[in-house]
PDB file of N, CA and C in Angstrom:
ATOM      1  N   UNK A   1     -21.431  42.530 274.705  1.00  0.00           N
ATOM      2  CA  UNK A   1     -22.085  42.778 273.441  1.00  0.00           C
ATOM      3  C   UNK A   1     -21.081  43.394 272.456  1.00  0.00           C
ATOM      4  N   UNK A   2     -21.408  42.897 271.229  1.00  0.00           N
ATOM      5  CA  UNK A   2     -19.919  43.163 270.187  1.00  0.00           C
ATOM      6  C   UNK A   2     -20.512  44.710 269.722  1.00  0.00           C
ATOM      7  N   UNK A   3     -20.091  44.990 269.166  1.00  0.00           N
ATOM      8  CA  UNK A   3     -20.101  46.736 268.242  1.00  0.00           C
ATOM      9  C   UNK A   3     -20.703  45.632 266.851  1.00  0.00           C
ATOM     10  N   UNK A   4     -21.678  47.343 265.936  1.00  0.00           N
ATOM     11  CA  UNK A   4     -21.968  46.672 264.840  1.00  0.00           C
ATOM     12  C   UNK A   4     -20.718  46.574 263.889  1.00  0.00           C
ATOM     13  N   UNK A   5     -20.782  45.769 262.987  1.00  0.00           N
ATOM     14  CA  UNK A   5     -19.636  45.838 261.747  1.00  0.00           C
ATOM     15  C   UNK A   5     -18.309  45.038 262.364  1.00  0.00           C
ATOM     16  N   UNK A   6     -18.123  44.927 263.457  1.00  0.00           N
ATOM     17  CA  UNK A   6     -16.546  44.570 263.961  1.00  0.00           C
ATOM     18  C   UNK A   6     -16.908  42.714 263.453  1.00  0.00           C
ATOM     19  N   UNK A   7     -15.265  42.393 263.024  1.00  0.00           N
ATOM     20  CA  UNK A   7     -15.261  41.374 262.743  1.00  0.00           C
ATOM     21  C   UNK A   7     -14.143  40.755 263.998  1.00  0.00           C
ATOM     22  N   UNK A   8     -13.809  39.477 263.749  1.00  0.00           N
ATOM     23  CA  UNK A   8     -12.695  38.847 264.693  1.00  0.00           C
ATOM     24  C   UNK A   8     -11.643  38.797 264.145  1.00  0.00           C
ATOM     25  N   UNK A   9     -10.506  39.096 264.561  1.00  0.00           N
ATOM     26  CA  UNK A   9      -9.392  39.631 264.603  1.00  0.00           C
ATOM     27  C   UNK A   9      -7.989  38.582 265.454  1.00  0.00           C
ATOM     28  N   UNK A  10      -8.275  37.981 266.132  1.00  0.00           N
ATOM     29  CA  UNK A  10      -8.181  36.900 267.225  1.00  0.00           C
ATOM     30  C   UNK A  10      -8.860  36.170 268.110  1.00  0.00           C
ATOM     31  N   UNK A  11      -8.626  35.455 268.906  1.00  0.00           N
ATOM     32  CA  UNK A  11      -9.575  34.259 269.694  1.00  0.00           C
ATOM     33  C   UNK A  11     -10.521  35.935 270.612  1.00  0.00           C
ATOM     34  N   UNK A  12      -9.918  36.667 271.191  1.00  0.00           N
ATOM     35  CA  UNK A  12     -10.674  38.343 271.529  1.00  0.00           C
ATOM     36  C   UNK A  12     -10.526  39.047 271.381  1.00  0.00           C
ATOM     37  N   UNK A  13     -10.309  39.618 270.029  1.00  0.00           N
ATOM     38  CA  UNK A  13     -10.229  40.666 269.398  1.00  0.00           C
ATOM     39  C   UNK A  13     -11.183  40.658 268.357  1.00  0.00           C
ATOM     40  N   UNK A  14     -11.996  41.809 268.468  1.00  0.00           N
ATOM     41  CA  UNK A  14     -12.454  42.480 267.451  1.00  0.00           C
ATOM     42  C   UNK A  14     -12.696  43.401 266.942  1.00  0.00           C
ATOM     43  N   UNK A  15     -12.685  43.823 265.509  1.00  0.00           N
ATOM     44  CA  UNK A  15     -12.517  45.416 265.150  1.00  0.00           C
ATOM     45  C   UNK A  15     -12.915  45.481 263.911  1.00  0.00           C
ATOM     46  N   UNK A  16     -13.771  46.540 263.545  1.00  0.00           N
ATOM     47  CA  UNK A  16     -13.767  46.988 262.313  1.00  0.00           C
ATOM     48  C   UNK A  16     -13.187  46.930 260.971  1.00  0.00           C
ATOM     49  N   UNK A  17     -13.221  46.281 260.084  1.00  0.00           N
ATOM     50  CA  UNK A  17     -12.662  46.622 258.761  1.00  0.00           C
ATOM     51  C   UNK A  17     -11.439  47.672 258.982  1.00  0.00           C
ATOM     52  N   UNK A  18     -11.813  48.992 258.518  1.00  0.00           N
ATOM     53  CA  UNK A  18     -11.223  50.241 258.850  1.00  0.00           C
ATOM     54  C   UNK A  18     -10.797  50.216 260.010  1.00  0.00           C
ATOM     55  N   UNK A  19     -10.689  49.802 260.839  1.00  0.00           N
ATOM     56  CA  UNK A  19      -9.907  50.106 261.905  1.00  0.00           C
ATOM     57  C   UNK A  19      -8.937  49.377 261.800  1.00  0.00           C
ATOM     58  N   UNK A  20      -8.933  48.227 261.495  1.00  0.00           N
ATOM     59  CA  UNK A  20      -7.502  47.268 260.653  1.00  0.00           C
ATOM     60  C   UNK A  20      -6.716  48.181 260.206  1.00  0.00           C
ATOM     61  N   UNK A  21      -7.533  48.599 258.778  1.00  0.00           N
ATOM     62  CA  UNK A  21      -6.781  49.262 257.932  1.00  0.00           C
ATOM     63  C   UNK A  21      -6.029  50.139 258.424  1.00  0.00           C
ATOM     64  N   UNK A  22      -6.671  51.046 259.177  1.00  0.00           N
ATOM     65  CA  UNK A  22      -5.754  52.654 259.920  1.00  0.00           C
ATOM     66  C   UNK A  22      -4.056  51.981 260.612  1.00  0.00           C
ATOM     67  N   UNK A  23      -4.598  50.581 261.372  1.00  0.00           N
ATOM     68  CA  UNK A  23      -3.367  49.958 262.207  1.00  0.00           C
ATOM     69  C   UNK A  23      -2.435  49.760 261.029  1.00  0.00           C
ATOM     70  N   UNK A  24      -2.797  49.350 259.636  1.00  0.00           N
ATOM     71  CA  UNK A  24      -1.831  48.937 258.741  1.00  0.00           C
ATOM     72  C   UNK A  24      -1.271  50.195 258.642  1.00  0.00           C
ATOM     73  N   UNK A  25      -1.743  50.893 258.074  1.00  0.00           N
ATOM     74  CA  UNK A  25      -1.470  52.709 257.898  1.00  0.00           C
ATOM     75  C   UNK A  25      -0.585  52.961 258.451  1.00  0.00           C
ATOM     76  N   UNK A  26      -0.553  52.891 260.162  1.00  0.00           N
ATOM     77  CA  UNK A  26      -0.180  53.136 260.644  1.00  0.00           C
ATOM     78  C   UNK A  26       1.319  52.683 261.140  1.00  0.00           C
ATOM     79  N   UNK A  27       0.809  51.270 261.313  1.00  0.00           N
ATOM     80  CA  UNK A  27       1.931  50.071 261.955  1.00  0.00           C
ATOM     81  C   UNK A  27       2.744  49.378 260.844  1.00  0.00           C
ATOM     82  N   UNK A  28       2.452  49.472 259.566  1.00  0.00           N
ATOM     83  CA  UNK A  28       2.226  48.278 258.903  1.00  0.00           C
ATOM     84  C   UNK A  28       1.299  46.931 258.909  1.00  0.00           C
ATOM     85  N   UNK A  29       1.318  46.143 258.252  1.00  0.00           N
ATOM     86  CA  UNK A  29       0.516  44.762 258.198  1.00  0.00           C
ATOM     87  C   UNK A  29       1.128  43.988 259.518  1.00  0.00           C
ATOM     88  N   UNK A  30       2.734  43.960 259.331  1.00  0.00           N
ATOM     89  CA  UNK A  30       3.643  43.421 261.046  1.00  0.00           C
ATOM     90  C   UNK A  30       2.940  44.009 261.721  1.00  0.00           C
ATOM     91  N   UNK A  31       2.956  45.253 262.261  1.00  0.00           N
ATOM     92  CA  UNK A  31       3.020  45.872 263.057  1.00  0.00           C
ATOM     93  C   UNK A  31       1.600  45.614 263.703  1.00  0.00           C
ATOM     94  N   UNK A  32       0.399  45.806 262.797  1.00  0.00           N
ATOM     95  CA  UNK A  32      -0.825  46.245 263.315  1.00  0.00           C
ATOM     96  C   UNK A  32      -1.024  44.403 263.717  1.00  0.00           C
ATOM     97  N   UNK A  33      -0.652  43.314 263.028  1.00  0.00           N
ATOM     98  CA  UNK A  33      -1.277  42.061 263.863  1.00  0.00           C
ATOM     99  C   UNK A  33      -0.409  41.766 265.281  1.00  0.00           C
ATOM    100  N   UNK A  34       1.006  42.733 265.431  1.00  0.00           N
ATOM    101  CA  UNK A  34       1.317  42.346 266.325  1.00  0.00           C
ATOM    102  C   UNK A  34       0.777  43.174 267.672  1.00  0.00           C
ATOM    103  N   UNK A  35       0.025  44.365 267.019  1.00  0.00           N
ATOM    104  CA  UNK A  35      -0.583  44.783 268.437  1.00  0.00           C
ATOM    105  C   UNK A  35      -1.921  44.332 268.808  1.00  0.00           C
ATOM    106  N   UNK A  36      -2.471  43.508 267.679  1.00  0.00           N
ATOM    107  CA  UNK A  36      -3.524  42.586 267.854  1.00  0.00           C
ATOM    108  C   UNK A  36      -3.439  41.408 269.204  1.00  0.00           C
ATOM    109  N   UNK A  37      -2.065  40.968 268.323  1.00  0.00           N
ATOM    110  CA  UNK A  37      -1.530  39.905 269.708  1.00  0.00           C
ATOM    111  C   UNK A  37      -1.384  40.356 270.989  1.00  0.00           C
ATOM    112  N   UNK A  38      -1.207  41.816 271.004  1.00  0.00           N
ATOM    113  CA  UNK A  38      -0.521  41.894 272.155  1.00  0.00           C
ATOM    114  C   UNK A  38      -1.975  41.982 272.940  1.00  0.00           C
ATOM    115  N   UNK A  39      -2.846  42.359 272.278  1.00  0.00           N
ATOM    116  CA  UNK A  39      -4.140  42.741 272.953  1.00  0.00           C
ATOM    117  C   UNK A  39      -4.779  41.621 273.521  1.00  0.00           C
ATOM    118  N   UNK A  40      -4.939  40.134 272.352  1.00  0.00           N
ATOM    119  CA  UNK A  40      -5.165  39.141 272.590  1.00  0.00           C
ATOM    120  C   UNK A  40      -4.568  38.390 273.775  1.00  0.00           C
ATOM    121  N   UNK A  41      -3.376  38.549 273.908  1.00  0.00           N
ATOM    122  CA  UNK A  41      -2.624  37.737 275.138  1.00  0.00           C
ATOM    123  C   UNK A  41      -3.240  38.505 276.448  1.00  0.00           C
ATOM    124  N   UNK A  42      -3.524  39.999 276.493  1.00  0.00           N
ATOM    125  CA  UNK A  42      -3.631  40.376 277.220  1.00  0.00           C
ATOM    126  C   UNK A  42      -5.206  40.328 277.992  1.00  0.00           C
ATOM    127  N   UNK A  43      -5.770  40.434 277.017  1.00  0.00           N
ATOM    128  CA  UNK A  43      -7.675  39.424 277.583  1.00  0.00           C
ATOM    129  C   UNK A  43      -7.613  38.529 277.775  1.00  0.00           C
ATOM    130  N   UNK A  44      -6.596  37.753 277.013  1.00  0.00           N
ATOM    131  CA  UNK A  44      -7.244  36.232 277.741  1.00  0.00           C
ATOM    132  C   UNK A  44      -6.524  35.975 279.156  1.00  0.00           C
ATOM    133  N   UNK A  45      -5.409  36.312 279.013  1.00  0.00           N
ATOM    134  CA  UNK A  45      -4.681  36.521 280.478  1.00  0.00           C
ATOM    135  C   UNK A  45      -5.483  37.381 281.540  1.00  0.00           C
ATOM    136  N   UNK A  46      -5.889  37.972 281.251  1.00  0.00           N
ATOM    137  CA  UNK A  46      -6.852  38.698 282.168  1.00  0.00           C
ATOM    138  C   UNK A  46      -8.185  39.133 282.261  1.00  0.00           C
ATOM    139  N   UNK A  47      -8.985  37.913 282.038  1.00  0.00           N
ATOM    140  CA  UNK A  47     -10.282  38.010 281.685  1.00  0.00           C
ATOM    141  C   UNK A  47     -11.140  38.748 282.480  1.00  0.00           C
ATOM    142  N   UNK A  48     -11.113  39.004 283.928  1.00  0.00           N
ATOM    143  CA  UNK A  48     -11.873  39.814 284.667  1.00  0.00           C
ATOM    144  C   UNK A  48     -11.489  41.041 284.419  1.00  0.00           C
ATOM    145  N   UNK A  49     -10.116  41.717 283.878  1.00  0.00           N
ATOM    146  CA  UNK A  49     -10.225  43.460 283.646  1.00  0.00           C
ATOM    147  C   UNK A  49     -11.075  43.932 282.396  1.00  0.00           C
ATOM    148  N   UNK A  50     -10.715  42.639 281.198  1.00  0.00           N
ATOM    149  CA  UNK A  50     -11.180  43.054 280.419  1.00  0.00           C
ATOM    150  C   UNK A  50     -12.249  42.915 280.315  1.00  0.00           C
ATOM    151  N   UNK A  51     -13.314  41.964 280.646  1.00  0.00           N
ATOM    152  CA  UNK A  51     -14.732  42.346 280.568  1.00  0.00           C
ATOM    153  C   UNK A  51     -15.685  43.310 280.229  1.00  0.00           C
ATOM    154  N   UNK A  52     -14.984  44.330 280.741  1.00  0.00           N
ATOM    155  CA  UNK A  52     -15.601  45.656 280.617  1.00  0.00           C
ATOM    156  C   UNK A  52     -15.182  46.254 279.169  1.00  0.00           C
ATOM    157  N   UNK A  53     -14.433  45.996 278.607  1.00  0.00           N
ATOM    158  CA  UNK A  53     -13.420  46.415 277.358  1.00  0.00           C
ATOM    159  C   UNK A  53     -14.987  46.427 276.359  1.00  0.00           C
ATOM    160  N   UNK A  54     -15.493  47.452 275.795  1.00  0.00           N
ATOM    161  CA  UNK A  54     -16.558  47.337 274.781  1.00  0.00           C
ATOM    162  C   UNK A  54     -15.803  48.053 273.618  1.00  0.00           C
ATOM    163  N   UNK A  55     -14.594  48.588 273.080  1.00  0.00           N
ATOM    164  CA  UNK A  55     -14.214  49.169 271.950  1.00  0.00           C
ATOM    165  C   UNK A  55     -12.728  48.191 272.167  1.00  0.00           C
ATOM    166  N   UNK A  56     -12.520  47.161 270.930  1.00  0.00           N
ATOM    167  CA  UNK A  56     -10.891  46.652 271.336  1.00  0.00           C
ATOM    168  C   UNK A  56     -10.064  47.774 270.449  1.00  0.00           C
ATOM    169  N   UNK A  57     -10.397  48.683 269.444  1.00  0.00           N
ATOM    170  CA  UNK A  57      -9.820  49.679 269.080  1.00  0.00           C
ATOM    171  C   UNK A  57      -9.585  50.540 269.883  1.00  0.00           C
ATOM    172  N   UNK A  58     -10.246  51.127 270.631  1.00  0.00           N
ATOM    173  CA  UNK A  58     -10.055  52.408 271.805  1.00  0.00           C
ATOM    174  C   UNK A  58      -8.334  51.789 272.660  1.00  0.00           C
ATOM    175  N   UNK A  59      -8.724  50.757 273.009  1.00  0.00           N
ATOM    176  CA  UNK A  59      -8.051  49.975 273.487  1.00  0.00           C
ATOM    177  C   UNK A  59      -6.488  49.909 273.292  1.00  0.00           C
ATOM    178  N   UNK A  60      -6.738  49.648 272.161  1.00  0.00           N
ATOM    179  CA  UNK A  60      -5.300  49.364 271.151  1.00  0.00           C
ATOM    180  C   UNK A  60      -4.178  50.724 270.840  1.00  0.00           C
ATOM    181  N   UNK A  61      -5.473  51.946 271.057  1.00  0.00           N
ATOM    182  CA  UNK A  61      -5.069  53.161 270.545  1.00  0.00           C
ATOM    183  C   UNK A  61      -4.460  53.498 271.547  1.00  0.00           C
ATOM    184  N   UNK A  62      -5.132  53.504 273.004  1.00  0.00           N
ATOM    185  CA  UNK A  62      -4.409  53.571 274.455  1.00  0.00           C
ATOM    186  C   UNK A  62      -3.558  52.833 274.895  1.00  0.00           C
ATOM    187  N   UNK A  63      -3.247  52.105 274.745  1.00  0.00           N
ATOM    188  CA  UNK A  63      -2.367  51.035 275.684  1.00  0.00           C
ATOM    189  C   UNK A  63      -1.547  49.694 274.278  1.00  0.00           C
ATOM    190  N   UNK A  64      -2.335  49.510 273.389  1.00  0.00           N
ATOM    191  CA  UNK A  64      -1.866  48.205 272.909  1.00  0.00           C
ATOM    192  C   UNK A  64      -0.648  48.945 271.700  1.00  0.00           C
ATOM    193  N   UNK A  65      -0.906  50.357 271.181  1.00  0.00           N
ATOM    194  CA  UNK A  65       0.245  50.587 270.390  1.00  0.00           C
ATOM    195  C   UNK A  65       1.462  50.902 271.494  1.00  0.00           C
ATOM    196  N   UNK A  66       0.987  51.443 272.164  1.00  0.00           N
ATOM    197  CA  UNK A  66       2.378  51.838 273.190  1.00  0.00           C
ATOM    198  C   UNK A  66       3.105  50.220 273.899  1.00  0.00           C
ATOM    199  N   UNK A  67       2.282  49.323 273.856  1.00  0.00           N
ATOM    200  CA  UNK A  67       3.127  48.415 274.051  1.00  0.00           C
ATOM    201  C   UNK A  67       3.825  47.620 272.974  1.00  0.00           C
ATOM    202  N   UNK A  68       3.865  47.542 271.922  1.00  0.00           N
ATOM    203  CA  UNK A  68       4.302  47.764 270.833  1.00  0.00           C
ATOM    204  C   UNK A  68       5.594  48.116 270.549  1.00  0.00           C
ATOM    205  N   UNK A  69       5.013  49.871 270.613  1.00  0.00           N
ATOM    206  CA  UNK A  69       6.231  50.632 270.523  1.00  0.00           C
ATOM    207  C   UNK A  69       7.597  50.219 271.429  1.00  0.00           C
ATOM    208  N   UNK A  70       6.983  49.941 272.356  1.00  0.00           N
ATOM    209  CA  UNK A  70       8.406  49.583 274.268  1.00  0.00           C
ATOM    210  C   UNK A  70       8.944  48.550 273.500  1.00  0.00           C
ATOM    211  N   UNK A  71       7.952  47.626 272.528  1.00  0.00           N
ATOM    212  CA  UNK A  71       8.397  46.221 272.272  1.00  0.00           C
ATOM    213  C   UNK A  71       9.402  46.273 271.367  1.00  0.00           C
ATOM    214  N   UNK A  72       9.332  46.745 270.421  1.00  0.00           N
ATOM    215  CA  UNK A  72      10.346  47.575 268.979  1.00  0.00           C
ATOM    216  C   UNK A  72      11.802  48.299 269.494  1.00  0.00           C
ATOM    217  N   UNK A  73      11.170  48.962 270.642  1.00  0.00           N
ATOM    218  CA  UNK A  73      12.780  49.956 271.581  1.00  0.00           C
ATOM    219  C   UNK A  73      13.626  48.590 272.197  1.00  0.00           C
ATOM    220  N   UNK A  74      12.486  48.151 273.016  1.00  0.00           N
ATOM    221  CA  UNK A  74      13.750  46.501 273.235  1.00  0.00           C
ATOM    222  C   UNK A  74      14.190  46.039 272.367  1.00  0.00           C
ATOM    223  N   UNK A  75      13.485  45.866 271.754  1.00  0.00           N
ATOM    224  CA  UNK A  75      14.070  44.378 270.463  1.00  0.00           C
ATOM    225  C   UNK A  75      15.095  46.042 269.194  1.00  0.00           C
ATOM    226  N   UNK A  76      15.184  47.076 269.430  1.00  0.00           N
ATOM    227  CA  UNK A  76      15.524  47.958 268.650  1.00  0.00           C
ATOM    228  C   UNK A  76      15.351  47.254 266.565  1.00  0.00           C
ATOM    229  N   UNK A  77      14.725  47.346 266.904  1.00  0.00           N
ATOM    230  CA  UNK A  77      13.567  46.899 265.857  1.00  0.00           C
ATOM    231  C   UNK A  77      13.034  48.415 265.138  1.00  0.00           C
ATOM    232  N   UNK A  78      13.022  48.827 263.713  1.00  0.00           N
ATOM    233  CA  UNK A  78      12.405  49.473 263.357  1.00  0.00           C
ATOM    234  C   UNK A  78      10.545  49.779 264.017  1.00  0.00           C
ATOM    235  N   UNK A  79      10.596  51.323 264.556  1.00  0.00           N
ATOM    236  CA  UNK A  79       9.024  51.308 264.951  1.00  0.00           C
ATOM    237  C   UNK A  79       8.002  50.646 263.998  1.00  0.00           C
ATOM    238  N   UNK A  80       8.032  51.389 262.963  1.00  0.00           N
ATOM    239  CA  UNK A  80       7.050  51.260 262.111  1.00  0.00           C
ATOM    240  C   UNK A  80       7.353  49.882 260.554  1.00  0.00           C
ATOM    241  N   UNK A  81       6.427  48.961 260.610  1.00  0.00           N
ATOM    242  CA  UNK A  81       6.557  48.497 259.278  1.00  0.00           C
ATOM    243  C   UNK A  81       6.390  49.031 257.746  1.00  0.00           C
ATOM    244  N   UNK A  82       6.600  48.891 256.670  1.00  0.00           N
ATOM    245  CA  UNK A  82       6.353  49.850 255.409  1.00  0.00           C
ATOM    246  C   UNK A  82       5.742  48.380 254.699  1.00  0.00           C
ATOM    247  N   UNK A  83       5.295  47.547 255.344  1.00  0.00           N
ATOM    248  CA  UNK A  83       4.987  46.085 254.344  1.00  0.00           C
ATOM    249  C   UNK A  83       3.350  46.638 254.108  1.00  0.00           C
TER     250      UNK A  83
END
Protein backbone atom coordinates (compact mmCIF):
# COMPACT_ATOMS: atom_id res chain seq x y z
CA UNK A 1 0.00 0.00 0.00
CA UNK A 2 1.49 3.42 -1.22
CA UNK A 3 1.64 6.46 1.49
CA UNK A 4 -0.86 9.36 0.85
CA UNK A 5 0.59 12.23 -1.47
CA UNK A 6 3.75 10.11 -2.73
CA UNK A 7 4.10 10.28 -6.36
CA UNK A 8 6.45 7.90 -8.73
CA UNK A 9 9.75 8.67 -8.88
CA UNK A 10 10.90 5.42 -10.87
CA UNK A 11 9.54 2.03 -12.16
CA UNK A 12 9.67 1.63 -7.57
CA UNK A 13 10.13 4.48 -6.22
CA UNK A 14 7.96 6.64 -4.60
CA UNK A 15 8.02 9.80 -2.62
CA UNK A 16 6.56 12.83 -1.74
CA UNK A 17 6.82 16.14 -3.47
CA UNK A 18 8.94 17.50 -0.50
CA UNK A 19 10.80 14.78 0.00
CA UNK A 20 12.28 15.25 -3.61
CA UNK A 21 12.82 18.56 -2.82
CA UNK A 22 14.88 18.03 0.65
CA UNK A 23 17.10 15.26 -1.72
CA UNK A 24 17.67 18.31 -4.13
CA UNK A 25 18.59 20.46 -1.03
CA UNK A 26 20.47 18.22 -0.11
CA UNK A 27 22.15 16.19 -3.05
CA UNK A 28 21.46 18.43 -5.72
CA UNK A 29 18.98 17.64 -8.72
CA UNK A 30 22.28 14.91 -9.85
CA UNK A 31 22.58 13.82 -6.83
CA UNK A 32 19.02 13.24 -5.42
CA UNK A 33 17.87 11.21 -8.96
CA UNK A 34 20.91 9.34 -8.60
CA UNK A 35 20.00 8.00 -5.22
CA UNK A 36 16.63 7.41 -6.66
CA UNK A 37 18.38 5.00 -9.05
CA UNK A 38 20.24 3.55 -6.72
CA UNK A 39 17.10 2.66 -4.77
CA UNK A 40 15.33 1.60 -7.92
CA UNK A 41 18.00 -0.94 -9.06
CA UNK A 42 17.98 -2.07 -5.74
CA UNK A 43 13.99 -3.24 -5.46
CA UNK A 44 13.80 -4.46 -8.44
CA UNK A 45 16.87 -6.58 -7.98
CA UNK A 46 15.56 -7.65 -4.91
CA UNK A 47 12.04 -7.87 -4.81
CA UNK A 48 11.48 -10.20 -1.82
CA UNK A 49 13.58 -7.77 0.77
CA UNK A 50 11.93 -5.03 -0.36
CA UNK A 51 8.41 -5.86 -0.05
CA UNK A 52 8.24 -4.85 3.21
CA UNK A 53 9.83 -1.29 2.33
CA UNK A 54 6.48 1.04 3.18
CA UNK A 55 8.52 4.60 3.37
CA UNK A 56 11.08 4.69 0.03
CA UNK A 57 12.25 7.98 1.82
CA UNK A 58 13.12 6.38 5.23
CA UNK A 59 14.90 4.21 3.01
CA UNK A 60 16.94 6.51 1.02
CA UNK A 61 17.79 8.43 4.25
CA UNK A 62 19.30 5.03 5.67
CA UNK A 63 21.00 3.25 3.21
CA UNK A 64 20.36 4.89 -0.37
CA UNK A 65 22.35 8.33 0.49
CA UNK A 66 25.21 6.43 1.96
CA UNK A 67 25.42 4.52 -1.10
CA UNK A 68 25.76 7.43 -3.00
CA UNK A 69 28.12 8.96 -0.96
CA UNK A 70 30.76 5.38 -1.31
CA UNK A 71 29.68 6.06 -5.01
CA UNK A 72 31.15 9.83 -5.29
CA UNK A 73 34.48 8.55 -2.93
CA UNK A 74 35.06 5.92 -5.82
CA UNK A 75 34.38 7.79 -8.71
CA UNK A 76 36.12 10.91 -6.37
CA UNK A 77 33.47 12.89 -7.71
CA UNK A 78 32.36 15.97 -5.84
CA UNK A 79 29.80 14.71 -2.80
CA UNK A 80 27.33 17.09 -3.22
CA UNK A 81 25.73 18.69 -6.50
CA UNK A 82 25.02 22.73 -6.42
CA UNK A 83 22.74 22.23 -9.85
Amino acid sequence: MLRDGVEKQADTVYLKPEEVDRLCLDYGETGARRIIELLDGYKTNHPGKCAEYRDDYKVIVSWGAQKYLEECERRKKPERDTS
